[in-house]
PDB file of N, CA and C in Angstrom:
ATOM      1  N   UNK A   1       0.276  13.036  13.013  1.00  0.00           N
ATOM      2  CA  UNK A   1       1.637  12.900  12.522  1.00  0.00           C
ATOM      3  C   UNK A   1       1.771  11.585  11.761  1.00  0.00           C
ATOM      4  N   UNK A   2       2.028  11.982  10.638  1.00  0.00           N
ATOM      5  CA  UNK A   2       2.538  10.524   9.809  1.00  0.00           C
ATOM      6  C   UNK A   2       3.451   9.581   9.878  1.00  0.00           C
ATOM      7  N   UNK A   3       3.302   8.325  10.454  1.00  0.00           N
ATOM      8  CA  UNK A   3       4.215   6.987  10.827  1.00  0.00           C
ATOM      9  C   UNK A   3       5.197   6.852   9.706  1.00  0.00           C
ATOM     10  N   UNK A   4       6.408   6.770  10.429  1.00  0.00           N
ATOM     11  CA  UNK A   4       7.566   6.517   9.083  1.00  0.00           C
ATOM     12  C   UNK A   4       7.344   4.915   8.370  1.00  0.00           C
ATOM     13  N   UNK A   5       7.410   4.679   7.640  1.00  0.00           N
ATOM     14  CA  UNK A   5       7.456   3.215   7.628  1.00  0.00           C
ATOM     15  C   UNK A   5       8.762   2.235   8.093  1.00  0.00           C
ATOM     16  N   UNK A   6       8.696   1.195   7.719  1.00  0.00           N
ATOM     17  CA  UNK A   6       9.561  -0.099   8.701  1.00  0.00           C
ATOM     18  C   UNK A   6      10.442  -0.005   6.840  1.00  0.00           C
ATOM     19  N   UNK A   7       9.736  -0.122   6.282  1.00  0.00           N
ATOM     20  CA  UNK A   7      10.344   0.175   4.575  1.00  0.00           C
ATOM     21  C   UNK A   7       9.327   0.517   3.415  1.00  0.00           C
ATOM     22  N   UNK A   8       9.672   0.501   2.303  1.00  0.00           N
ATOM     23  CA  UNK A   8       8.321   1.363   1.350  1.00  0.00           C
ATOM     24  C   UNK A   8       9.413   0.858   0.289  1.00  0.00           C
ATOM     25  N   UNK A   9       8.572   1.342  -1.238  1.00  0.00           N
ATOM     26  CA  UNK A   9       9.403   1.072  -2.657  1.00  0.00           C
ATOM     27  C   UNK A   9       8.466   0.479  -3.648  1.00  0.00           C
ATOM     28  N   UNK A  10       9.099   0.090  -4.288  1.00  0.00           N
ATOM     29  CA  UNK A  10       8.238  -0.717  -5.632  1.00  0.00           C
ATOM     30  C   UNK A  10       8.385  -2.108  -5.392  1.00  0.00           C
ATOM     31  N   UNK A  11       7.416  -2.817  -5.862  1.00  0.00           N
ATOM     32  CA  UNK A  11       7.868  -4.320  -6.012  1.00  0.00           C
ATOM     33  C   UNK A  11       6.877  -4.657  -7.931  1.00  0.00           C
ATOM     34  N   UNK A  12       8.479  -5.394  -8.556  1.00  0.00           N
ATOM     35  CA  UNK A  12       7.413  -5.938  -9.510  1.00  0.00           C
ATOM     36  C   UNK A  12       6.342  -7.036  -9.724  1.00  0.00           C
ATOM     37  N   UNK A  13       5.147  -6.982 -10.221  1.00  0.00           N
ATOM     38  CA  UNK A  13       4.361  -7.693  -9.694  1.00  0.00           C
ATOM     39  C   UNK A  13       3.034  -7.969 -10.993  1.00  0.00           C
ATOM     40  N   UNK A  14       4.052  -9.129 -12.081  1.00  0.00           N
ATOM     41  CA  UNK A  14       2.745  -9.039 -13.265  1.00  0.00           C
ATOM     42  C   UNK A  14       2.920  -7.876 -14.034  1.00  0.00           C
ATOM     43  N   UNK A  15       3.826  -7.875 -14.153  1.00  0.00           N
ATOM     44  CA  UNK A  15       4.793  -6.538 -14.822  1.00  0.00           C
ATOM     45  C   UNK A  15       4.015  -5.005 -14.266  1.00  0.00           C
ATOM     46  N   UNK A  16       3.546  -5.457 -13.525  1.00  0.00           N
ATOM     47  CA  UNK A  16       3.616  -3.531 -12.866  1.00  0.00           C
ATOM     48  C   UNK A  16       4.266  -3.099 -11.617  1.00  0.00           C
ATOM     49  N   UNK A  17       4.971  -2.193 -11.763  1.00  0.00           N
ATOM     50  CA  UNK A  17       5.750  -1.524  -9.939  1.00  0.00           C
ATOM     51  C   UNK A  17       4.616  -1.291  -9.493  1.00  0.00           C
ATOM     52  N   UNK A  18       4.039  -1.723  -8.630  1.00  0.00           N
ATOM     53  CA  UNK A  18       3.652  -1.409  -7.333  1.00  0.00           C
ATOM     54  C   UNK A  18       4.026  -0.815  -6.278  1.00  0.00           C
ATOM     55  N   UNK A  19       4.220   0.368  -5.637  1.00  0.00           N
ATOM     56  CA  UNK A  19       4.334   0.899  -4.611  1.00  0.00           C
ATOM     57  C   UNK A  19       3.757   0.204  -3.272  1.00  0.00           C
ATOM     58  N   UNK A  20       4.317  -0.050  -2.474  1.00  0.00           N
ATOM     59  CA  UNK A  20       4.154   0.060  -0.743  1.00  0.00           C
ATOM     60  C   UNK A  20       4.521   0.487   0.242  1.00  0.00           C
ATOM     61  N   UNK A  21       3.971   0.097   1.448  1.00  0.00           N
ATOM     62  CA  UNK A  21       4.797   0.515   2.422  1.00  0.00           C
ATOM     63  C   UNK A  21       4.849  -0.776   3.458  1.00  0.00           C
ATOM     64  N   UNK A  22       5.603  -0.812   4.260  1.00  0.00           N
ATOM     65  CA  UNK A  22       4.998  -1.582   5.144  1.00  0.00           C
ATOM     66  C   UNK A  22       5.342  -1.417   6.951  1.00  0.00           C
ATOM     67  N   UNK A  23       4.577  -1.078   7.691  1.00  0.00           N
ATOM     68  CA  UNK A  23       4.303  -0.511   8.817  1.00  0.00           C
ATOM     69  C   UNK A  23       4.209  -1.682  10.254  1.00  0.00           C
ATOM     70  N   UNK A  24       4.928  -1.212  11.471  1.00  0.00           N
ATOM     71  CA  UNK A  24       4.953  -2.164  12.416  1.00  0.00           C
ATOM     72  C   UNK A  24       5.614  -3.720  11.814  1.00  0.00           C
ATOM     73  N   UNK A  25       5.324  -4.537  12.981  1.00  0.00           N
ATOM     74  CA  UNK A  25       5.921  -6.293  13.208  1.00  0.00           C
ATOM     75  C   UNK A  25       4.792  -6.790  14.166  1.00  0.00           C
ATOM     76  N   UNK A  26       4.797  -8.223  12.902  1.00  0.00           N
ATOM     77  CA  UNK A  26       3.811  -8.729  13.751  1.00  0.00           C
ATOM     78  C   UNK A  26       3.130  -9.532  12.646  1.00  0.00           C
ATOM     79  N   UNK A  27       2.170  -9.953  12.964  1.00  0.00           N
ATOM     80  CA  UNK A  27       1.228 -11.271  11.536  1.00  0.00           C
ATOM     81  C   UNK A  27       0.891 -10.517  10.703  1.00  0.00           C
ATOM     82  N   UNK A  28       1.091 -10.760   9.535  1.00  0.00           N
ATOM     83  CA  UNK A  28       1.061  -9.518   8.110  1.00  0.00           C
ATOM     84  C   UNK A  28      -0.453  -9.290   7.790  1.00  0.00           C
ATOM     85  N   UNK A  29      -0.991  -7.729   7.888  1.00  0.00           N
ATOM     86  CA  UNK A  29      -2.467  -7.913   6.817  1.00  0.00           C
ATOM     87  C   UNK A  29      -2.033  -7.267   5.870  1.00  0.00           C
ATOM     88  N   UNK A  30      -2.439  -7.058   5.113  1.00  0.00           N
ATOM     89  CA  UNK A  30      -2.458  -6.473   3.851  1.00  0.00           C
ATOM     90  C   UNK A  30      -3.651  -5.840   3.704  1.00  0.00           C
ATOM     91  N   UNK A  31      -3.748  -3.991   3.103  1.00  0.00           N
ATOM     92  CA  UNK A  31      -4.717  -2.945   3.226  1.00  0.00           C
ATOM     93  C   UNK A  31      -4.154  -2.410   2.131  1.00  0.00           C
ATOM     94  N   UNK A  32      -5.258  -2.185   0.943  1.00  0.00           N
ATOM     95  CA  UNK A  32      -5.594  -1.841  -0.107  1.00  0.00           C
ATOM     96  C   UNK A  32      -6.548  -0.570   0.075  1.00  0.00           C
ATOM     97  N   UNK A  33      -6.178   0.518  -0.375  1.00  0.00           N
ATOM     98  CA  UNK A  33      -7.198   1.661  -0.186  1.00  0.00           C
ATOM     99  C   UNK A  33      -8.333   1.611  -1.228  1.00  0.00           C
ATOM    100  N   UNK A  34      -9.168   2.408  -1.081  1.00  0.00           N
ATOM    101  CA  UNK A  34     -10.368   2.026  -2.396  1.00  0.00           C
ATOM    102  C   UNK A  34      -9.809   3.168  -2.664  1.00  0.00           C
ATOM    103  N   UNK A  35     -11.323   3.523  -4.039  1.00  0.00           N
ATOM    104  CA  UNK A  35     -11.298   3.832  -5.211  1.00  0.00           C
ATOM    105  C   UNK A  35     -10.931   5.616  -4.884  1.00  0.00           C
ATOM    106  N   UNK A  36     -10.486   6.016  -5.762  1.00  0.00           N
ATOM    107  CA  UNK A  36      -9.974   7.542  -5.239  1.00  0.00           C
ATOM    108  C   UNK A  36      -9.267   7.764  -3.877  1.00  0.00           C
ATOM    109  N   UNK A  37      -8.337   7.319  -3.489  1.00  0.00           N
ATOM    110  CA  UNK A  37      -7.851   7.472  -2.264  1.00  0.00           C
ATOM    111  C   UNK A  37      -6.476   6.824  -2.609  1.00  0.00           C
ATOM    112  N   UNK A  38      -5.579   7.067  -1.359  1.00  0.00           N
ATOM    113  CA  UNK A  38      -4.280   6.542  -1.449  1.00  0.00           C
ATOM    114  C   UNK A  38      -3.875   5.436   0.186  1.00  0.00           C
ATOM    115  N   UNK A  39      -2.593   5.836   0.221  1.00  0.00           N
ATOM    116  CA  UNK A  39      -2.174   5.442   1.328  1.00  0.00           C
ATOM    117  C   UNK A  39      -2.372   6.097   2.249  1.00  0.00           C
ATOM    118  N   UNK A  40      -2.008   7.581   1.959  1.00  0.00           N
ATOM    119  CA  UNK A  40      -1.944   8.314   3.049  1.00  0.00           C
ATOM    120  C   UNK A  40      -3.246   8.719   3.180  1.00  0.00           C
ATOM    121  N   UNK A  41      -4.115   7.683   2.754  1.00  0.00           N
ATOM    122  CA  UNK A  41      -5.932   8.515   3.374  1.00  0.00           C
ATOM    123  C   UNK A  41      -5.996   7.511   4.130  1.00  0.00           C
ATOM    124  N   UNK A  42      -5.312   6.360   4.325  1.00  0.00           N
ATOM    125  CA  UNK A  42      -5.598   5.118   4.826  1.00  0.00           C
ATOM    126  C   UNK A  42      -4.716   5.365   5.868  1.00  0.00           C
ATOM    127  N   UNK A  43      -4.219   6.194   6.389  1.00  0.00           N
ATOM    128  CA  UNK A  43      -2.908   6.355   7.721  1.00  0.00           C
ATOM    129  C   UNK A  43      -3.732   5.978   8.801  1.00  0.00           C
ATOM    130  N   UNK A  44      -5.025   6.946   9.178  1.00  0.00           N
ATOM    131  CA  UNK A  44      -5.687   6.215   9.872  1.00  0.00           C
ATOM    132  C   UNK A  44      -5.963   4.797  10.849  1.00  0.00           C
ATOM    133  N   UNK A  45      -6.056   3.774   9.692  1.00  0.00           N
ATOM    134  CA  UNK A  45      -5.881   2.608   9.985  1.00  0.00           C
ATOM    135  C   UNK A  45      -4.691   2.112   9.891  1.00  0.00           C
ATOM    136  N   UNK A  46      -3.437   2.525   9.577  1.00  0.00           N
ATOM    137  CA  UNK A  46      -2.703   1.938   9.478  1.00  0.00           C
ATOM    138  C   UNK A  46      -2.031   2.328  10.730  1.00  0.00           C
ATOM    139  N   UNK A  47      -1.533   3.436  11.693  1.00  0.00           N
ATOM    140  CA  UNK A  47      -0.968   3.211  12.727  1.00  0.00           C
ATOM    141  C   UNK A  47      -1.949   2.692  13.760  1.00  0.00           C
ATOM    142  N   UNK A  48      -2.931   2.291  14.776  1.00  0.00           N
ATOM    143  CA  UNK A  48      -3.134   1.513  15.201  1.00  0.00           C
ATOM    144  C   UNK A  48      -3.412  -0.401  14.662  1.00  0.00           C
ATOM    145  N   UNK A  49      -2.898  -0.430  13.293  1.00  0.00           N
ATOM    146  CA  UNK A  49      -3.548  -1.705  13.524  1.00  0.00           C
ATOM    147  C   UNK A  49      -1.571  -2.016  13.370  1.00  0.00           C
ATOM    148  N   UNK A  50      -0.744  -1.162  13.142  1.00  0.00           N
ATOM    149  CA  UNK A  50       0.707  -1.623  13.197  1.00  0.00           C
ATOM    150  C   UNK A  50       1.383  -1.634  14.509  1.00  0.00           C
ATOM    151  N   UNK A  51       0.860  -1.602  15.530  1.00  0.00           N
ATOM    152  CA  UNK A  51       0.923  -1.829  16.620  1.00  0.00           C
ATOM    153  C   UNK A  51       1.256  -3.122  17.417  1.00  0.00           C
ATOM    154  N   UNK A  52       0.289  -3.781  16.574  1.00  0.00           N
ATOM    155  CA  UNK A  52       0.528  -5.378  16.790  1.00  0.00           C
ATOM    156  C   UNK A  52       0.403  -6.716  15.397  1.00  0.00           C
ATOM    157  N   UNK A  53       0.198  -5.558  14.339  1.00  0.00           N
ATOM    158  CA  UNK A  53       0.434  -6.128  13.305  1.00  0.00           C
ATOM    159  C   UNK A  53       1.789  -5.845  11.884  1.00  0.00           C
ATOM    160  N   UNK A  54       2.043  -6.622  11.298  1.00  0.00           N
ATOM    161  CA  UNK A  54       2.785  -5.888   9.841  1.00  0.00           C
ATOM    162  C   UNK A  54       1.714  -5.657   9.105  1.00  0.00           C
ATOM    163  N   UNK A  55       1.570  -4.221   9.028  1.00  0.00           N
ATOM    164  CA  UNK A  55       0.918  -3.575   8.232  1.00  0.00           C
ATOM    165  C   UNK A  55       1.455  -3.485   6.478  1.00  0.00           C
ATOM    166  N   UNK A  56       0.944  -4.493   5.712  1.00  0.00           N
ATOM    167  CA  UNK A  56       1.760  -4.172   4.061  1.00  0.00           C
ATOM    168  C   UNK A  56       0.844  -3.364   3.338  1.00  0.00           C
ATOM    169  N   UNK A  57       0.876  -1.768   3.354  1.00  0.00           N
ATOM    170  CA  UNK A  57      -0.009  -0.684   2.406  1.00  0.00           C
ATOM    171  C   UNK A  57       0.045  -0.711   0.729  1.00  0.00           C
ATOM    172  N   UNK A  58      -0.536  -1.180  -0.071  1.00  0.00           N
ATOM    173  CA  UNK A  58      -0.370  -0.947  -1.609  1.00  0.00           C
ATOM    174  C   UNK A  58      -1.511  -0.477  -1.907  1.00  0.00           C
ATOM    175  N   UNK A  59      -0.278   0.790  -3.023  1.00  0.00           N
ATOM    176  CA  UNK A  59      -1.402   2.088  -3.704  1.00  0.00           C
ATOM    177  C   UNK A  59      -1.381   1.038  -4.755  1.00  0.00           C
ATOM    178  N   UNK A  60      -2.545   1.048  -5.624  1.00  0.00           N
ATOM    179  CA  UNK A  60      -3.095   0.794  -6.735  1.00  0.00           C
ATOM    180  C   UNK A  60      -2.827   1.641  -8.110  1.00  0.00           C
ATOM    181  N   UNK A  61      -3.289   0.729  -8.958  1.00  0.00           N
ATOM    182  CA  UNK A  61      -3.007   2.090 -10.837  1.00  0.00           C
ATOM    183  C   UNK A  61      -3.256   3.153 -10.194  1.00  0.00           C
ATOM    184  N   UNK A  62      -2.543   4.057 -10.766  1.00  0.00           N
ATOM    185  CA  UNK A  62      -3.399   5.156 -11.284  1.00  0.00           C
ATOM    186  C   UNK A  62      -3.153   5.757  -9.963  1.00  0.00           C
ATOM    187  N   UNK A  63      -3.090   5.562  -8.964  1.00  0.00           N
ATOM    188  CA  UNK A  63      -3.325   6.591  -7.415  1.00  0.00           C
ATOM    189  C   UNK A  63      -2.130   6.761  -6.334  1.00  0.00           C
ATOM    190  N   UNK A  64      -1.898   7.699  -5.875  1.00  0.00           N
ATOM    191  CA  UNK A  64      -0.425   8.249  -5.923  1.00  0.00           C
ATOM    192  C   UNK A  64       0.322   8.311  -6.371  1.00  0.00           C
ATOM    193  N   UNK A  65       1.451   7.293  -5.876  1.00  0.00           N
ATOM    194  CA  UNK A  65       2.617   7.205  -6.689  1.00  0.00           C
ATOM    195  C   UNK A  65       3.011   6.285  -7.641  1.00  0.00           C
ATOM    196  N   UNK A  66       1.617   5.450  -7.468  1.00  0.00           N
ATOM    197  CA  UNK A  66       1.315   4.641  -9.250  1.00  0.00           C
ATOM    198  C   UNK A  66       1.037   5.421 -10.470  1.00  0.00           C
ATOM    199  N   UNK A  67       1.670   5.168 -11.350  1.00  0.00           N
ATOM    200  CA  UNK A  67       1.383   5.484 -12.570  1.00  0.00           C
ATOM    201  C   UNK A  67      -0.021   4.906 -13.254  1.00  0.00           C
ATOM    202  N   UNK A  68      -0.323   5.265 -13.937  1.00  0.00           N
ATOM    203  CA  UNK A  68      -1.424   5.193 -14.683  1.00  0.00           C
ATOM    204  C   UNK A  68      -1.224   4.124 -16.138  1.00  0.00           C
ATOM    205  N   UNK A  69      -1.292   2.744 -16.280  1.00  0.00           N
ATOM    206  CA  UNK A  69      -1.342   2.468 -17.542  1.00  0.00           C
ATOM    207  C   UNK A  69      -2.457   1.826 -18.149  1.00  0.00           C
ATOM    208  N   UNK A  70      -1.972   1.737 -19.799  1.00  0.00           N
ATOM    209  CA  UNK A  70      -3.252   1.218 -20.391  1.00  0.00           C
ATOM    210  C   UNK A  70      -3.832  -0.203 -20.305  1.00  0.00           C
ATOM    211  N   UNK A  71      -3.069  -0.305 -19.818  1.00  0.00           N
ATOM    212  CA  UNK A  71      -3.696  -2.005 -19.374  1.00  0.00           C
ATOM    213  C   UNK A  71      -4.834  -2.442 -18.166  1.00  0.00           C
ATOM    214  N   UNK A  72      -5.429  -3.561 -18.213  1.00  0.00           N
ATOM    215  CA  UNK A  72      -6.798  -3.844 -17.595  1.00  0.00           C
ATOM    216  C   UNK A  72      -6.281  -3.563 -15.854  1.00  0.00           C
ATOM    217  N   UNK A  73      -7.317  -3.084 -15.464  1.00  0.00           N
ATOM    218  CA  UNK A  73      -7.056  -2.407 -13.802  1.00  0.00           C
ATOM    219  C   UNK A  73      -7.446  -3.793 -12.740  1.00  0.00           C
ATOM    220  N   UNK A  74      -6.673  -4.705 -12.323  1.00  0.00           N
ATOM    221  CA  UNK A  74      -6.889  -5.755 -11.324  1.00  0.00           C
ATOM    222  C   UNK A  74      -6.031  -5.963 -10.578  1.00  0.00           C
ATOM    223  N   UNK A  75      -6.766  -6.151  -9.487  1.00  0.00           N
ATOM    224  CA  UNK A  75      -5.842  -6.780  -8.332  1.00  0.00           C
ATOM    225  C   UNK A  75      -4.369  -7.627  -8.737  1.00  0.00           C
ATOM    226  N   UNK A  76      -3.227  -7.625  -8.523  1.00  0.00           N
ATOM    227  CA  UNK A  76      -2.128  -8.668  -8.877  1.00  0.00           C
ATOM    228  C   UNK A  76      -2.239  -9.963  -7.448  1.00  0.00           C
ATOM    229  N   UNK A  77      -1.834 -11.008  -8.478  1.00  0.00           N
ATOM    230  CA  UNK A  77      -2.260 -12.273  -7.455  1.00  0.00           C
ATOM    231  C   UNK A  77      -1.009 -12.774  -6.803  1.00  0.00           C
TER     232      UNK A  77
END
């Protein structure tokens, strides 16, 4: 069963929306899915480690509910 999140949305970031989510309370990690995959392949890890952590999930270009643009594909800092 899929964990609701604590909240989710866009944030701008280096001029791209970024999608997240962010799961549980507690010392923040931050989990980036790899290449071909999303969030929800990453659920997995994300309800036990939100248990005792804030889990912050961001989909990347191009994968889910990111759009796809023409600009260079990198991490935002």
């Amino acid at each position: 069963m899929k964990m609701k999140p604590v909240s989710s949305g866009y944030a701008d970031v280096n001029s791209i929306r970024l999608y997240h989510e962010i799961h549980g309370h507690g010392e923040p990690l931050v989990l980036i899915h790899g290449r071909l995959t999303t969030i929800g392949e990453i659920e997995g890890w994300v309800q036990p480690l939100a248990t005792t952590r804030q889990v912050i999930a961001v989909e990347m270009q191009g994968h889910g509910r990111m759009a796809d643009t023409d600009g260079p594909r990198r991490l935002p800092r």
